[in-house]
Each structure stands twice: as C-alpha cells, then as structure tokens.
C-alpha atoms as a PDB file:
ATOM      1  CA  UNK A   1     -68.622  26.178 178.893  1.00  0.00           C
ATOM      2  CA  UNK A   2     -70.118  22.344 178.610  1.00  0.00           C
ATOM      3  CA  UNK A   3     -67.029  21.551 176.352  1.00  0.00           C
ATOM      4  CA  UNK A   4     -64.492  23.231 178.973  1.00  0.00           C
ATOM      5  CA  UNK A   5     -65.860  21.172 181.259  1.00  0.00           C
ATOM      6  CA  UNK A   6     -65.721  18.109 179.265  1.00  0.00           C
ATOM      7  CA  UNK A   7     -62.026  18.361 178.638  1.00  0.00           C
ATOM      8  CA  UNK A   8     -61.669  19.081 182.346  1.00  0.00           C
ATOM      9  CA  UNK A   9     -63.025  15.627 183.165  1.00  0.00           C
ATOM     10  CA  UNK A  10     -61.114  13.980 180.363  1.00  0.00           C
ATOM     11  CA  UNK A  11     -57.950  15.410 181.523  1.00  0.00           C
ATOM     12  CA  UNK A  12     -58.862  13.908 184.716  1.00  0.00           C
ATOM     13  CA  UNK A  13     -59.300  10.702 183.194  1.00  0.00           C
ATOM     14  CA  UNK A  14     -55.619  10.854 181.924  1.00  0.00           C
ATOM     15  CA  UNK A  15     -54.127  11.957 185.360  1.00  0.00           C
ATOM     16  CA  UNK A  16     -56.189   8.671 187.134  1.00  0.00           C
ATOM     17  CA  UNK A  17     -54.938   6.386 183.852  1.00  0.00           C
ATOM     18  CA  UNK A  18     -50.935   8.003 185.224  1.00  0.00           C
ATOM     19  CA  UNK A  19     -51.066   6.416 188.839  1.00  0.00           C
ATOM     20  CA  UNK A  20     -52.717   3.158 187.576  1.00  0.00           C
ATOM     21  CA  UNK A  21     -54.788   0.766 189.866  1.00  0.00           C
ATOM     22  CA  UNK A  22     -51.583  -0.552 191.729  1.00  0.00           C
ATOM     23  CA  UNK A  23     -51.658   3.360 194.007  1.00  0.00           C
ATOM     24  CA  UNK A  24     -52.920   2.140 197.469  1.00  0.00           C
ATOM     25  CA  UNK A  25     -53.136   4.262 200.880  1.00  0.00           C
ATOM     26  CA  UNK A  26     -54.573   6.853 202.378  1.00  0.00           C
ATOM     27  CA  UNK A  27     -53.323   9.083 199.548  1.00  0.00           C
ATOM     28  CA  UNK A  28     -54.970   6.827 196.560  1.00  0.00           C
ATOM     29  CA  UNK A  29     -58.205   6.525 198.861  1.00  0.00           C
ATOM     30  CA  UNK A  30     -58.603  10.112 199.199  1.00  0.00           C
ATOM     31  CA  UNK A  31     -57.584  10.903 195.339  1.00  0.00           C
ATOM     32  CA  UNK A  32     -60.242   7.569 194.378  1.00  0.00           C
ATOM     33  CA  UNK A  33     -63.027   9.925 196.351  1.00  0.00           C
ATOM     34  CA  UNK A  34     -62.198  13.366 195.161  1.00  0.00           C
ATOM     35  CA  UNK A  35     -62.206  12.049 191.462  1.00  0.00           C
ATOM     36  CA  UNK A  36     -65.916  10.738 192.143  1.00  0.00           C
ATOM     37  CA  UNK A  37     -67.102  13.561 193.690  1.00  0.00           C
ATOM     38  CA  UNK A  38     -65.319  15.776 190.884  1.00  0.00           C
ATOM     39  CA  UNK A  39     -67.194  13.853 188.501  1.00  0.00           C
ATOM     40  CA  UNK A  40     -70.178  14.433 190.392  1.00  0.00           C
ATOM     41  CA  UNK A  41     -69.924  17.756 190.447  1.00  0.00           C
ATOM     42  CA  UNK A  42     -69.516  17.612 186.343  1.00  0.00           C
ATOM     43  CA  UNK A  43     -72.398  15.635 186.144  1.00  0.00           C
ATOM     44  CA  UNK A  44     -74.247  18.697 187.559  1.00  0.00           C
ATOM     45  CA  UNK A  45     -72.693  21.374 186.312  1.00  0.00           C
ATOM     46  CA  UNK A  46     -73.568  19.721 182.935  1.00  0.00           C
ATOM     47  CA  UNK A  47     -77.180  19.090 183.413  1.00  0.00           C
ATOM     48  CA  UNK A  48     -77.713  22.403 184.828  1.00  0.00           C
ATOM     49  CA  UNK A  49     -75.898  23.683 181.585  1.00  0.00           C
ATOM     50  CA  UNK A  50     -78.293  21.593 179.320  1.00  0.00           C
ATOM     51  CA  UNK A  51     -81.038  23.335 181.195  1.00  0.00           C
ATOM     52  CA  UNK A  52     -80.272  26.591 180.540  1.00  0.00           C
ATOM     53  CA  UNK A  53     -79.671  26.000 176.919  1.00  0.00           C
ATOM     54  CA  UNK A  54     -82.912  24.336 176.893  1.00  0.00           C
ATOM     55  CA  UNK A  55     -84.793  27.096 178.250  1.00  0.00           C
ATOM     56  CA  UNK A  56     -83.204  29.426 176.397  1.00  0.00           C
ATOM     57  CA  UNK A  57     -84.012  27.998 173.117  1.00  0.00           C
ATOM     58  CA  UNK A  58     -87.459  27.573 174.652  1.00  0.00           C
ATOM     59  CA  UNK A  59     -87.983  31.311 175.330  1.00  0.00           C
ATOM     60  CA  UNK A  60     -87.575  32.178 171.376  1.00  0.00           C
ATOM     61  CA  UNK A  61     -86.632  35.341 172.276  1.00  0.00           C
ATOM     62  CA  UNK A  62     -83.627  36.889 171.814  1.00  0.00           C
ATOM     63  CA  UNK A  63     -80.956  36.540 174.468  1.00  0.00           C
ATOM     64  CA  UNK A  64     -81.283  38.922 177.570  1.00  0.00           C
ATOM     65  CA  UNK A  65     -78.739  41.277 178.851  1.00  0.00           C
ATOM     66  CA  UNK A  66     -78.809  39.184 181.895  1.00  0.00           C
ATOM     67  CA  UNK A  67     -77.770  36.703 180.013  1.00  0.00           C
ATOM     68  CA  UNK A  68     -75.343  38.199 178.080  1.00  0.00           C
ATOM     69  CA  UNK A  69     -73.871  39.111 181.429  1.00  0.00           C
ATOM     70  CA  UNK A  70     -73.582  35.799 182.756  1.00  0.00           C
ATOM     71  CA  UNK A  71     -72.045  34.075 179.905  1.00  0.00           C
ATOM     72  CA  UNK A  72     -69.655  37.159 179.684  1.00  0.00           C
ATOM     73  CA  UNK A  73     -68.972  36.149 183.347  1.00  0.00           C
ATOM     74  CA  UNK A  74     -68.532  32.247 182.467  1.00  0.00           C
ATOM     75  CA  UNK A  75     -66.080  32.818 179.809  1.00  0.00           C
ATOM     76  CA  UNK A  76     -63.881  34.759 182.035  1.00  0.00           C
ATOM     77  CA  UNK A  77     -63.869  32.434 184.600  1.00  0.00           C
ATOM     78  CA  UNK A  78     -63.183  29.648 181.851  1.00  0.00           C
ATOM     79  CA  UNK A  79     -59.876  32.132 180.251  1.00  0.00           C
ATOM     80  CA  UNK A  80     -58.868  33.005 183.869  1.00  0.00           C
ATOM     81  CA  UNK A  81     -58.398  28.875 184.838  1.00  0.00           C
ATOM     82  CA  UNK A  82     -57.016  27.925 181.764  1.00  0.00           C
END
C-alpha cells in the first residue's frame, strides 16, 4: 500500500513538472492547492501506514484475521484504482 501511494505522488510530480511554472489563473491556483492538499493527505496516509506496521511488528504475534481482512480490503481498493 505505502509504495502505491508513493508512485501516486510521484506521478503527480510528473503531471505538475507537464504544465510548468508559466500556468497562471484560477485554474493553476486551484490545481497549485489541490496538489498540496493531495500531498497532505499522502503525508498521512503514510504515517498512519508506518504506524500500523509498527504496531504490528510490536505485537509479535501473528497477524489477526482482522487484519488479514483489512489488508485483503486495501489491496482491492489498490487493483480496483489502478
């Protein structure tokens, strides 16, 4: 999941290097603000992702059925987006 989500934000990086500084507007202001708050939002998603790995790892047990579940869940989500 972390590395789906780092190619996400690297593809974004491509799109932004596309249009260039030069894009002014309404159109480039908006895209300027949802790219930040994208990146945001990665930021998170990423930390939170760390976390659970951490505790995971911490527990030393082996992995739940809950969380079977839920990473069953994530890589659908990641197959069904790509």
């Amino acid at each position: 999941m972390l590395r789906y989500l780092e190619e996400t934000v690297e593809g974004l990086d491509q799109l932004a290097k596309t249009v260039g500084d030069d894009w002014k507007g309404p159109a480039a202001t908006a895209h300027k603000k949802l790219q930040r708050d994208a990146y945001r939002d990665a930021a998170r998603v990423r930390q939170m992702l760390l976390h659970v790995e951490d505790a995971t790892k911490r527990r030393g047990e082996s992995l739940g059925e809950r969380y079977l579940d839920l990473l069953h869940r994530f890589q659908s989500m990641q197959r069904s987006s790509d």
